[in-house]
Protein backbone atom coordinates (compact mmCIF):
# COMPACT_ATOMS: atom_id res chain seq x y z
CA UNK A 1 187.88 160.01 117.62
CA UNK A 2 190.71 157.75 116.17
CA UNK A 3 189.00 155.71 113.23
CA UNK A 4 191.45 153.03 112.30
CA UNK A 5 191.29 152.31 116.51
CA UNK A 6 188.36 151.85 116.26
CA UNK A 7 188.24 149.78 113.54
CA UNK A 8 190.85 147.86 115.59
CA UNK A 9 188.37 147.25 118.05
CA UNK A 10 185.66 146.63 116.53
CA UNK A 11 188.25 144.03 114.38
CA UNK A 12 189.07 142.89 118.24
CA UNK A 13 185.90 142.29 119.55
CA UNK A 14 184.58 140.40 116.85
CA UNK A 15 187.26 137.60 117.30
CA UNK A 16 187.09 137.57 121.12
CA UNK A 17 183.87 138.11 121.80
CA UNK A 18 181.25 138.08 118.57
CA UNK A 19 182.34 134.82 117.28
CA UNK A 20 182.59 132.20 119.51
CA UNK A 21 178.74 133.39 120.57
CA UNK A 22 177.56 133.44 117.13
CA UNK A 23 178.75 130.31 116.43
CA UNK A 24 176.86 129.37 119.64
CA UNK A 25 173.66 130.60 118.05
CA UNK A 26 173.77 129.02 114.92
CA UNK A 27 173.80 125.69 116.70
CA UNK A 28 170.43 126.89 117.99
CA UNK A 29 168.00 125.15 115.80
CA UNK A 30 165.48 128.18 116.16
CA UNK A 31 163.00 127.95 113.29
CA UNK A 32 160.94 130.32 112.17
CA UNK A 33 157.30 129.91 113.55
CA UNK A 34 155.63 129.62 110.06
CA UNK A 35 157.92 126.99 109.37
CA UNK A 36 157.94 125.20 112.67
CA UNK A 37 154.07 124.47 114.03
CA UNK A 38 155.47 123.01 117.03
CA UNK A 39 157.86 126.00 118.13
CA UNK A 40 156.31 126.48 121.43
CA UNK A 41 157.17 123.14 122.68
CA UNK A 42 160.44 123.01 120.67
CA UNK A 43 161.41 125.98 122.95
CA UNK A 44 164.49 126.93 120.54
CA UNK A 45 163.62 130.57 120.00
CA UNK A 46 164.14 130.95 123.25
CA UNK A 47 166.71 129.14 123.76
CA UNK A 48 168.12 131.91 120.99
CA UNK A 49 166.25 134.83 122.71
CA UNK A 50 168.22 133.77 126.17
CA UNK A 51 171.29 133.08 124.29
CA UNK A 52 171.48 136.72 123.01
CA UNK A 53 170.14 138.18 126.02
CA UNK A 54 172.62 136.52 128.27
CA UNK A 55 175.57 137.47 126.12
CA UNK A 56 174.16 141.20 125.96
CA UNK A 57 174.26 141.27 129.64
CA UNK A 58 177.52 140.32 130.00
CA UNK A 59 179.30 143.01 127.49
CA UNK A 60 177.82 145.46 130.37
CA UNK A 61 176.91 148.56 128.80
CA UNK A 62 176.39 151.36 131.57
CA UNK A 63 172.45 151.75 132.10
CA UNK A 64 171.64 149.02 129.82
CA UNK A 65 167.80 147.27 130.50
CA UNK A 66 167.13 143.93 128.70
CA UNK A 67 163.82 142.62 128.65
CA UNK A 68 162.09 139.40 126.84
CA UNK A 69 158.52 140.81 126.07
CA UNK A 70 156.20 138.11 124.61
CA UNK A 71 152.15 138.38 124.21
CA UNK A 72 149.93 135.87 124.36
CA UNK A 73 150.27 133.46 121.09
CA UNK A 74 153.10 135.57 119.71
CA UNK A 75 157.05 134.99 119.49
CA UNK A 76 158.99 136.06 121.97
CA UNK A 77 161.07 139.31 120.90
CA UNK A 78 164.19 140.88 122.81
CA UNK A 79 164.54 144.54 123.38
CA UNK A 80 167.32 146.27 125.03
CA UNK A 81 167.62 149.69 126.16
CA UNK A 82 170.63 151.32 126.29
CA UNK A 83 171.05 155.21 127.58
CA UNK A 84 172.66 157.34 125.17
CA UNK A 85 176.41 158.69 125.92
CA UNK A 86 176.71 162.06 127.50
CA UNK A 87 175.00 165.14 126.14
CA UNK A 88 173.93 163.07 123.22
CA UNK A 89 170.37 163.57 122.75
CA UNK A 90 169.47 163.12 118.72
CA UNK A 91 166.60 161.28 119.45
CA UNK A 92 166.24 157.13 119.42
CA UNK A 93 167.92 154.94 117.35
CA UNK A 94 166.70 152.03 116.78
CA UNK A 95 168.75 149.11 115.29
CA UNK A 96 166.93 146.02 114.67
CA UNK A 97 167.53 142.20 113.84
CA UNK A 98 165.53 139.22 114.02
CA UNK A 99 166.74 135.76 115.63
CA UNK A 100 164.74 133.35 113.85
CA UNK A 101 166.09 130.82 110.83
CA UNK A 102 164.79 129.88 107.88
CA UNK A 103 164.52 125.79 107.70
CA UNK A 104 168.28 124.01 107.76
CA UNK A 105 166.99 122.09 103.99
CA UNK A 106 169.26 119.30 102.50
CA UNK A 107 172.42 119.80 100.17
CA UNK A 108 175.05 121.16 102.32
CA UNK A 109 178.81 120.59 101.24
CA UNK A 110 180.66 117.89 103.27
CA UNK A 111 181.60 119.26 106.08
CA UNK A 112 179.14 121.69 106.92
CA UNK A 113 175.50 121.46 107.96
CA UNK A 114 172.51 124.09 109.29
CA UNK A 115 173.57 123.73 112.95
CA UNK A 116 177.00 123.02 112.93
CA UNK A 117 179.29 126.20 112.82
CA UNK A 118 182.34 126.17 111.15
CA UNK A 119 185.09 128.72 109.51
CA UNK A 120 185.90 127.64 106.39
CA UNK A 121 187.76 130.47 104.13
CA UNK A 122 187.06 133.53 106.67
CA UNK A 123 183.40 132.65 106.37
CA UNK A 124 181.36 131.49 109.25
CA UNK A 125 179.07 128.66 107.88
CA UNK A 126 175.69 127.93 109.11
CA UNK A 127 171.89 128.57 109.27
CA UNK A 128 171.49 132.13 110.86
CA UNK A 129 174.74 133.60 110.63
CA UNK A 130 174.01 135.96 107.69
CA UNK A 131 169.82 135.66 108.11
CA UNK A 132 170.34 137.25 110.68
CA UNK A 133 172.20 136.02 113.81
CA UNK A 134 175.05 138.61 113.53
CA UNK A 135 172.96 141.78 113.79
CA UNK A 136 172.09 142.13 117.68
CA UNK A 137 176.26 141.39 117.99
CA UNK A 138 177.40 143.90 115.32
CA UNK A 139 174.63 146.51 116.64
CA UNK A 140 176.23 145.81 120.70
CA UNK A 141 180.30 145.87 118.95
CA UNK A 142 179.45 148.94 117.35
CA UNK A 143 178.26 151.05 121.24
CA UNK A 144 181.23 149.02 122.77
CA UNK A 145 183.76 150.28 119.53
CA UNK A 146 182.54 153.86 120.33
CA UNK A 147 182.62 154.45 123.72
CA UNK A 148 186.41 152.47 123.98
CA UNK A 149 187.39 155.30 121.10
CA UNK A 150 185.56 158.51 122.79
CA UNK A 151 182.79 158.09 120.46
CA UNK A 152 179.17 159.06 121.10
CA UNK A 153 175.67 157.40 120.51
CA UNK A 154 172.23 158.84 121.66
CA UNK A 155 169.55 156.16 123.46
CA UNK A 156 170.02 153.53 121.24
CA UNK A 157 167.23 150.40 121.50
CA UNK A 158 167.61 147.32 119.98
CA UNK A 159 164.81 144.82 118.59
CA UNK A 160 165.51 141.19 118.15
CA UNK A 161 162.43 139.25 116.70
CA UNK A 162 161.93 136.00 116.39
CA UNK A 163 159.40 135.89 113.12
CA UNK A 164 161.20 137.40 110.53
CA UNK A 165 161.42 134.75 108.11
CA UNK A 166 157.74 134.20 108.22
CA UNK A 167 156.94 137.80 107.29
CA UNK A 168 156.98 139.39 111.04
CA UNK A 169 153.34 138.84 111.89
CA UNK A 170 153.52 139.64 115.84
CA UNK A 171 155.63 142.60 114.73
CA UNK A 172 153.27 145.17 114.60
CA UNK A 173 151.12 144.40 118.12
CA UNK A 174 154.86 144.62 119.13
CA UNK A 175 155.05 148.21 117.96
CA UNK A 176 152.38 149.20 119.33
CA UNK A 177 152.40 147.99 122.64
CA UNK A 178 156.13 149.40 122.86
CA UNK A 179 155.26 152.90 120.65
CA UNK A 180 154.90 155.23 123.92
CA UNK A 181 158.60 153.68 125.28
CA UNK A 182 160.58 154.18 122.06
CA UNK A 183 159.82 157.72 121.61
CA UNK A 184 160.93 159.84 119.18
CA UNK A 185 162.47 157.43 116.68
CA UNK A 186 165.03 159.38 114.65
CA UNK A 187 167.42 156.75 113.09
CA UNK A 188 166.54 153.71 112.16
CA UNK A 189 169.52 151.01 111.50
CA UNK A 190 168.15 147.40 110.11
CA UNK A 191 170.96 145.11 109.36
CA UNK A 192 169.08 142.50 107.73
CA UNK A 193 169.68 143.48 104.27
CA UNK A 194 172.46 143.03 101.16
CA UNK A 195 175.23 144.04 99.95
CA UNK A 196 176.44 143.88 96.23
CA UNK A 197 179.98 143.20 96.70
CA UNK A 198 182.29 143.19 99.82
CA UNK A 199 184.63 146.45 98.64
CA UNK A 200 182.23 148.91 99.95
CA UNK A 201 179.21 149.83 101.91
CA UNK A 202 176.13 149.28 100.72
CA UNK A 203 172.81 150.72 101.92
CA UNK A 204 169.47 149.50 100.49
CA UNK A 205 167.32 152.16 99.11
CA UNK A 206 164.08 150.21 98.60
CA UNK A 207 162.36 146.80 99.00
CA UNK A 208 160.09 144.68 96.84
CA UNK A 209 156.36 144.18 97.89
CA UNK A 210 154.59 141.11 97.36
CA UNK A 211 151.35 139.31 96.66
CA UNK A 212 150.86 135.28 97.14
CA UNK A 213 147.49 133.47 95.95
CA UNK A 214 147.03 130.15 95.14
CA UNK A 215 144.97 129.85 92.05
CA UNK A 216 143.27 126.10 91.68
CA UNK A 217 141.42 125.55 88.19
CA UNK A 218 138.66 122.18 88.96
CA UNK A 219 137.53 120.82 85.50
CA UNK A 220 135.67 117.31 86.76
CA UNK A 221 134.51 115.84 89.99
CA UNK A 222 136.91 112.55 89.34
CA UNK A 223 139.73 112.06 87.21
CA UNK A 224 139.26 110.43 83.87
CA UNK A 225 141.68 108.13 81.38
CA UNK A 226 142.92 110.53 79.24
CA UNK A 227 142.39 108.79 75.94
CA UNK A 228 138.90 108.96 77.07
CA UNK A 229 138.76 112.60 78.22
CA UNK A 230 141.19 114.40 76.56
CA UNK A 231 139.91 116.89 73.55
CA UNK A 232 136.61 116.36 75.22
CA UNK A 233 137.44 117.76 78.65
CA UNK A 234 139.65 121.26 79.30
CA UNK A 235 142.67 120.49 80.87
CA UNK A 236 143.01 122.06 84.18
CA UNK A 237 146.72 122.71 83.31
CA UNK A 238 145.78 124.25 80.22
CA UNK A 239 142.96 126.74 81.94
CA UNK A 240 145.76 128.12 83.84
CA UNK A 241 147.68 128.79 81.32
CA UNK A 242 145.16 131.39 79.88
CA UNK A 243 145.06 132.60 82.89
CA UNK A 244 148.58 133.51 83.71
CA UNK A 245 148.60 134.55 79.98
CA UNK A 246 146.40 137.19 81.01
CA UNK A 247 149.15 138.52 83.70
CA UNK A 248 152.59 138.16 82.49
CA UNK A 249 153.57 137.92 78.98
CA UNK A 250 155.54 134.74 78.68
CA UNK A 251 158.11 135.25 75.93
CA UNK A 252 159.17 138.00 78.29
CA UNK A 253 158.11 137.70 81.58
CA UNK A 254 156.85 141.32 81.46
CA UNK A 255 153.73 141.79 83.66
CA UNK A 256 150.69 143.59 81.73
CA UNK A 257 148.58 144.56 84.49
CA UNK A 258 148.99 148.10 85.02
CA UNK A 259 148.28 148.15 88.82
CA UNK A 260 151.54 146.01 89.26
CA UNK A 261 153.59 149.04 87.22
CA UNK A 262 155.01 151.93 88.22
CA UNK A 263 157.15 154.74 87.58
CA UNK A 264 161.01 154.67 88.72
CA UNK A 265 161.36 157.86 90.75
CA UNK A 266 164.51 159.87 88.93
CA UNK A 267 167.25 159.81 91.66
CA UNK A 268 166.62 156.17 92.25
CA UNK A 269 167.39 155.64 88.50
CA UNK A 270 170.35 157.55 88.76
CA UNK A 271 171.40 155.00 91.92
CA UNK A 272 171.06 152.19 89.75
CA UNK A 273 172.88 153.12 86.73
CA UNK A 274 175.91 154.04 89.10
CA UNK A 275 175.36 150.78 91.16
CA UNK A 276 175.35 148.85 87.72
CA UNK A 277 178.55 150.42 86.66
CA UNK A 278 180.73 149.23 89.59
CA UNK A 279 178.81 145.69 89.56
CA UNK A 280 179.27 144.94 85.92
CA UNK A 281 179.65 141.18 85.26
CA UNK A 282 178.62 140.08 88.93
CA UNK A 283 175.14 139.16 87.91
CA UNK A 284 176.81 136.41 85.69
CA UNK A 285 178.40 134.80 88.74
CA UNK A 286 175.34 135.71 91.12
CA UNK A 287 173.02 133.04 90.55
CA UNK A 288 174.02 128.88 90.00
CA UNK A 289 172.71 128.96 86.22
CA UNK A 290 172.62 125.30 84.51
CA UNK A 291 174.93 124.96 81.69
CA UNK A 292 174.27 127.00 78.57
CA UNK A 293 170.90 129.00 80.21
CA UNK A 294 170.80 132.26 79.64
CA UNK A 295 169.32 135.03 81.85
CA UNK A 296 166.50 137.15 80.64
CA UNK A 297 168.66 139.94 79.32
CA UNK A 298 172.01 140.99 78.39
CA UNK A 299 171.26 144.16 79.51
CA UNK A 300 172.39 144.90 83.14
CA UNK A 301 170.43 147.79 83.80
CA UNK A 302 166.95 146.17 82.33
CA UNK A 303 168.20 143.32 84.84
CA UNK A 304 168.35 145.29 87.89
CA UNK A 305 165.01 146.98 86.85
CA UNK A 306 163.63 144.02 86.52
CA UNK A 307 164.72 142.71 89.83
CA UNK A 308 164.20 145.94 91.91
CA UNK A 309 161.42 148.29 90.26
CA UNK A 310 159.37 145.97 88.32
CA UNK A 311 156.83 143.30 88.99
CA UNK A 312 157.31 139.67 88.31
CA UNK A 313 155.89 136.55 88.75
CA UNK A 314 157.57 132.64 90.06
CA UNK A 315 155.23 129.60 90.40
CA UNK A 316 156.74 128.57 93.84
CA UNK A 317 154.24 125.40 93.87
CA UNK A 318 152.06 123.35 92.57
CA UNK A 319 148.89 120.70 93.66
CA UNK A 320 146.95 118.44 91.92
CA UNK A 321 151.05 117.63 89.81
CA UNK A 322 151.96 113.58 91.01
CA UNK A 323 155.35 113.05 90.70
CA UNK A 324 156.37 111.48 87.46
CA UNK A 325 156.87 107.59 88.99
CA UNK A 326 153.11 108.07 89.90
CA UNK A 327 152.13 109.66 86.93
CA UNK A 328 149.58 107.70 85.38
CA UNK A 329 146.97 108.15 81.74
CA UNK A 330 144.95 110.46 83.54
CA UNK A 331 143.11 113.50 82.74
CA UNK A 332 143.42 115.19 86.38
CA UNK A 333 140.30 116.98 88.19
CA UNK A 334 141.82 119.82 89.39
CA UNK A 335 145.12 122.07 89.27
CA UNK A 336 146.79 124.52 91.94
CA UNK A 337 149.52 126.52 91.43
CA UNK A 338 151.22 129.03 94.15
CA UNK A 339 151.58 132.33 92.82
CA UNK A 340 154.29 134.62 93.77
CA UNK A 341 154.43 138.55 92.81
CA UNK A 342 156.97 140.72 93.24
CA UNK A 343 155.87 144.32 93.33
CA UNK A 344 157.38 147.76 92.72
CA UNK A 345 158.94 149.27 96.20
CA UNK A 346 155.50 152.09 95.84
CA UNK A 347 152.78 149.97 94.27
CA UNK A 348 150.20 149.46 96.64
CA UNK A 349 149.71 145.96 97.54
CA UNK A 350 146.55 145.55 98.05
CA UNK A 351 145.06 146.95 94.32
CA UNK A 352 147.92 144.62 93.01
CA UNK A 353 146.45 141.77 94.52
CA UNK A 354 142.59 142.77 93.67
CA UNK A 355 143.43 143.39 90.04
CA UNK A 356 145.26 139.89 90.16
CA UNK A 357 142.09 138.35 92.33
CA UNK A 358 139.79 139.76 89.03
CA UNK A 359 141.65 138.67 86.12
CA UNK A 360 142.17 135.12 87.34
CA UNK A 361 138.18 134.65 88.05
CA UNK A 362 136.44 136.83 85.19
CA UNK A 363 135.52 135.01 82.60
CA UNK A 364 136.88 131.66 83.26
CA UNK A 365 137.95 129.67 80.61
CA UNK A 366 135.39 126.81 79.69
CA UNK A 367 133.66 128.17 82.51
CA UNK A 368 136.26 126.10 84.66
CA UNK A 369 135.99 126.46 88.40
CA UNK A 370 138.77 128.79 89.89
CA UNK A 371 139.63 128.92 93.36
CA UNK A 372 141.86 131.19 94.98
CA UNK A 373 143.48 131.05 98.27
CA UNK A 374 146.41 131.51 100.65
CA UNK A 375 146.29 135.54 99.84
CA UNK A 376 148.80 137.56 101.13
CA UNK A 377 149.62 141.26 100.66
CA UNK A 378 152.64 143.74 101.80
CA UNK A 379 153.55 147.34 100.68
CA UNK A 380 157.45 147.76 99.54
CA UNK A 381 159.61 150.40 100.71
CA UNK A 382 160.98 153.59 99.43
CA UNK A 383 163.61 155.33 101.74
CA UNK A 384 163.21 158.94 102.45
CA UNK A 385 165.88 161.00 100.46
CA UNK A 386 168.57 161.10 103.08
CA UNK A 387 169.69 163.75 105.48
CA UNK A 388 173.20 165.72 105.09
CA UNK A 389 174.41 164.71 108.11
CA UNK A 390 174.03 161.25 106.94
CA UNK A 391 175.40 161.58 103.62
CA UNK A 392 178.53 162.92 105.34
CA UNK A 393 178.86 159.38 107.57
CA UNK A 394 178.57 157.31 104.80
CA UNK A 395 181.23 159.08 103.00
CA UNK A 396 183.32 159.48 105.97
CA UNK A 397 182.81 155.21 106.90
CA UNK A 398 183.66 154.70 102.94
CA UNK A 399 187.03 156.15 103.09
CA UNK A 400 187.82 155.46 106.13
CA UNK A 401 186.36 152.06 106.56
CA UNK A 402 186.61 150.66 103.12
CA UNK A 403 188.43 152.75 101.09
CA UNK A 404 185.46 152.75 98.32
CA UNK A 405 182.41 154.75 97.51
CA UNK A 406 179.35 153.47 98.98
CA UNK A 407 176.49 152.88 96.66
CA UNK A 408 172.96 151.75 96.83
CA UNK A 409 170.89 148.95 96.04
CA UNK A 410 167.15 148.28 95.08
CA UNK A 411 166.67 144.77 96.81
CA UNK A 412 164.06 141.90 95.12
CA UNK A 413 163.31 140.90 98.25
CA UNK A 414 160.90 141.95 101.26
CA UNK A 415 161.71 143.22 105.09
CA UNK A 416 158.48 143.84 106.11
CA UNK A 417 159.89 145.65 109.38
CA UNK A 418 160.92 148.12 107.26
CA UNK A 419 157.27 149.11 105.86
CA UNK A 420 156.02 149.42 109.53
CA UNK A 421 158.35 151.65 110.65
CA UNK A 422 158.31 153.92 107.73
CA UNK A 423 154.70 154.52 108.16
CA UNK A 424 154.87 154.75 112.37
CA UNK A 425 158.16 157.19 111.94
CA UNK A 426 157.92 159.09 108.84
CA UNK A 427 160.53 162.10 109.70
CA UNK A 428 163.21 159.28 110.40
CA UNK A 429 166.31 158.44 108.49
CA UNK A 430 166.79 154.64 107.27
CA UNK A 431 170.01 152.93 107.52
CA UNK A 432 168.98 149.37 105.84
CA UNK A 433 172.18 147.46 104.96
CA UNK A 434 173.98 144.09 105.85
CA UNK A 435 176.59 141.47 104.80
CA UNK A 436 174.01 139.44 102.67
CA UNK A 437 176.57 139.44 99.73
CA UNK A 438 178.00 137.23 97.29
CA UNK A 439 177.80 133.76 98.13
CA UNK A 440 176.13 133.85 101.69
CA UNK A 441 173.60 131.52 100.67
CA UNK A 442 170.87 132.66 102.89
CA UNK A 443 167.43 130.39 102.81
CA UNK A 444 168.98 127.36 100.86
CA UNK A 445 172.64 125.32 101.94
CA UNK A 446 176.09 126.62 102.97
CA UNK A 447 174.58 129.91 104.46
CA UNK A 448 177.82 131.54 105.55
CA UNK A 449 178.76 135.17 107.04
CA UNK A 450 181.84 137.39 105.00
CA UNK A 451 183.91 137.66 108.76
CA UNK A 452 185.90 140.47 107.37
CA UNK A 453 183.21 142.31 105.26
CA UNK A 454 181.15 141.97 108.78
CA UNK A 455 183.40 143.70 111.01
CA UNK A 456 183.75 146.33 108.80
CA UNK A 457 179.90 147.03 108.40
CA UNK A 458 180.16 147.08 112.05
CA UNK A 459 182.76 149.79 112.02
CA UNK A 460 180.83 151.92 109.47
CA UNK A 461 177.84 151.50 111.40
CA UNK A 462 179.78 152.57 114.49
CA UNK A 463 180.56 155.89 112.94
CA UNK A 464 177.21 156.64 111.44
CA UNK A 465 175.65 156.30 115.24
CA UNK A 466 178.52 158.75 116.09
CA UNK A 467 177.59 161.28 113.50
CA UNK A 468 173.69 160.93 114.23
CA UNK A 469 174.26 161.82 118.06
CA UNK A 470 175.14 165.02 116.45
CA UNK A 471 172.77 165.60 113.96
């Protein structure tokens, strides 16, 4: 097979035929459920689910099934089915996206808005078109590239959901209802993930898990004047801040509770170190920092660490805080605070989140009331070491593709898809990567999609499906 054709094509389809769709899509206001009570009668995921089915249909790959499976009370989710090439027979790969948006939020640059597409600077702009609108059109470019270039791809099925950004709850009924028709699941490709710069490929070696609580200290039954109360009553602020001192160590963020710790496995520490040595510097210009802050480190490598293979804690929100203007000389009754954890890609969840459950209620201070929650719990992700075969496709779509070594990353973040599939396939290979990269913005304003880092992720992804059918 000629590469650079079909790289060419792939290039090709992308501005004929990927783009004017996509930017179709991100005009579909199709927020997530958890985000979006009123979804069902909003109808816009499936207005996306039809959007990407009828453009599917219409690229006609030979033998191809689509079918819009829904259960009672879940999303809808999109699966196509697409016979293999000829005498290619490696076993399913499956290649999954998800169709659903995060919410469009305010703050978008003149010009450019959640719904309304635009190419500004060979970036696509627009809510869904990195998170993750692209995916079910790179994973379709990438058959079409390979069978225009006498390429080869076993049965390849695709999986479209539409909860992703509120932590894929119908997934798993999904899985199992569709567990018998899938088969033996030998690849899986998710391109839903990041990428640290746009020189190379990137594929994501592990994922964050997480714990959320809401932990609500009550002091009185009705708020007092504080010149009254105060050094009499606890503050309920103040409780919590014992608390949380009993988790994280504020001076430097460290968490102390040794079910949230783990070991770094020895060849993913040898990843980062040679991740952090081509990405020197980028972490400076990775995050909009006020002015004179200064990140928690100077040290790169502690950074990633810190952002990959160790727990840490945000307050995402608070209760029982009135704004400022409506802040008046009050002791207050009561104080909530949202908790977020991230974990370690192999601590387990669900001890994380007990051991945090018992150190925020034993022994309260003052004997305060604490509430807790809003609890939620999800395992990380550690990919399997990878197979020869696929080791040799990388390399090959690196110099062929992008003319750089690929390298790995350790992402903060979760895909819970990812944990369910490890688990329900465990001899399967794990292709987790994506054109999340610098600058794409995705869950706050001017998400945008890297067109030329995109088409060549499709390309690279082309040839890996290429090299799997003969595995």
């Amino acid at each position: 097979m000629d590469r650079a054709a079909l790289t060419r094509t792939v290039e090709g389809l992308w501005d004929d035929a990927v783009l004017p769709s996509l930017s179709e899509l991100v005009a579909v206001p199709a927020v997530s459920p958890g985000f979006d009570p009123q979804w069902r009668e909003n109808g816009q995921l499936d207005a996306a689910v039809d959007l990407m089915r009828r453009w599917i249909a219409s690229r006609g790959l030979p033998g191809a099934t689509l079918e819009v499976i829904q259960l009672a009370d879940r999303s809808p989710l999109l699966m196509v089915d697409i016979p293999g090439t000829d005498g290619a027979d490696a076993g399913t790969v499956l290649l999954y996206g998800h169709l659903d948006k995060q919410p469009p939020m305010d703050g978008w640059d003149e010009g450019l808005g959640p719904w309304t597409p635009v190419i500004r600077d060979d970036r696509l702009y627009g809510r869904g078109s990195v998170d993750d609108g692209y995916a079910g059109f790179a994973a379709v470019a990438a058959l079409e590239a390979l069978r225009v270039n006498g390429g080869a791809y076993s049965r390849c099925v695709l999986l479209l959901e539409t909860g992703e950004e509120s932590g894929s709850p119908d997934l798993p009924a999904y899985l199992e209802l569709l567990s018998e028709r899938l088969g033996r699941v030998s690849l899986v490709v998710c391109l839903d993930s990041g990428a640290g710069d746009y020189e190379r490929m990137w594929l994501t070696t592990s994922l964050r898990g997480l714990v959320q609580i809401q932990v609500t200290a009550r002091v009185l039954d009705v708020g007092q004047h504080s010149g009254s109360a105060s050094g009499v009553v606890p503050s309920s602020f103040r409780v919590l801040r014992i608390l949380l001192d009993r988790i994280e160590d504020a001076a430097t963020g460290e968490i102390t509770l040794p079910e949230l710790a783990v070991e770094v496995p020895a060849d993913r520490m040898a990843e980062i170190e040679a991740t952090v040595e081509v990405m020197r510097g980028t972490l400076d210009a990775a995050f909009p920092m006020t002015d004179g802050v200064r990140m928690v480190s100077d040290d790169e490598l502690e950074l990633t660490l810190n952002r990959t293979w160790r727990a840490t804690l945000s307050v995402t929100g608070a209760e029982g805080l009135p704004a400022p203007a409506d802040a008046g000389n009050v002791l207050r009754p009561s104080t909530g605070l949202c908790l977020s954890f991230r974990l370690p890609p192999t601590a387990d969840s669900q001890k994380a989140l007990a051991a945090i459950e018992r150190t925020l209620t034993s022994d309260a201070p003052y004997n305060a009331r604490i509430e807790l929650s809003r609890r939620e719990a999800a395992n990380g992700w550690n990919a399997p070491t990878l197979a020869p075969w696929l080791r040799d496709a990388l390399d090959a779509a690196s110099e062929d593709v992008f003319g750089e070594p690929w390298r790995t990353l350790g992402e903060g973040g979760s895909i819970p898809f990812m944990g369910l599939l490890s688990e329900a396939y465990p001899d399967a290979q794990f292709v987790v990567t994506g054109a999340l990269g610098p600058g794409s913005n995705a869950h706050v304003p001017n998400e945008s999609l890297h067109l030329d880092y995109v088409k060549k992720v499709t390309a690279g992804v082309a040839l890996i499906l290429d090299a799997h059918s003969r595995s």
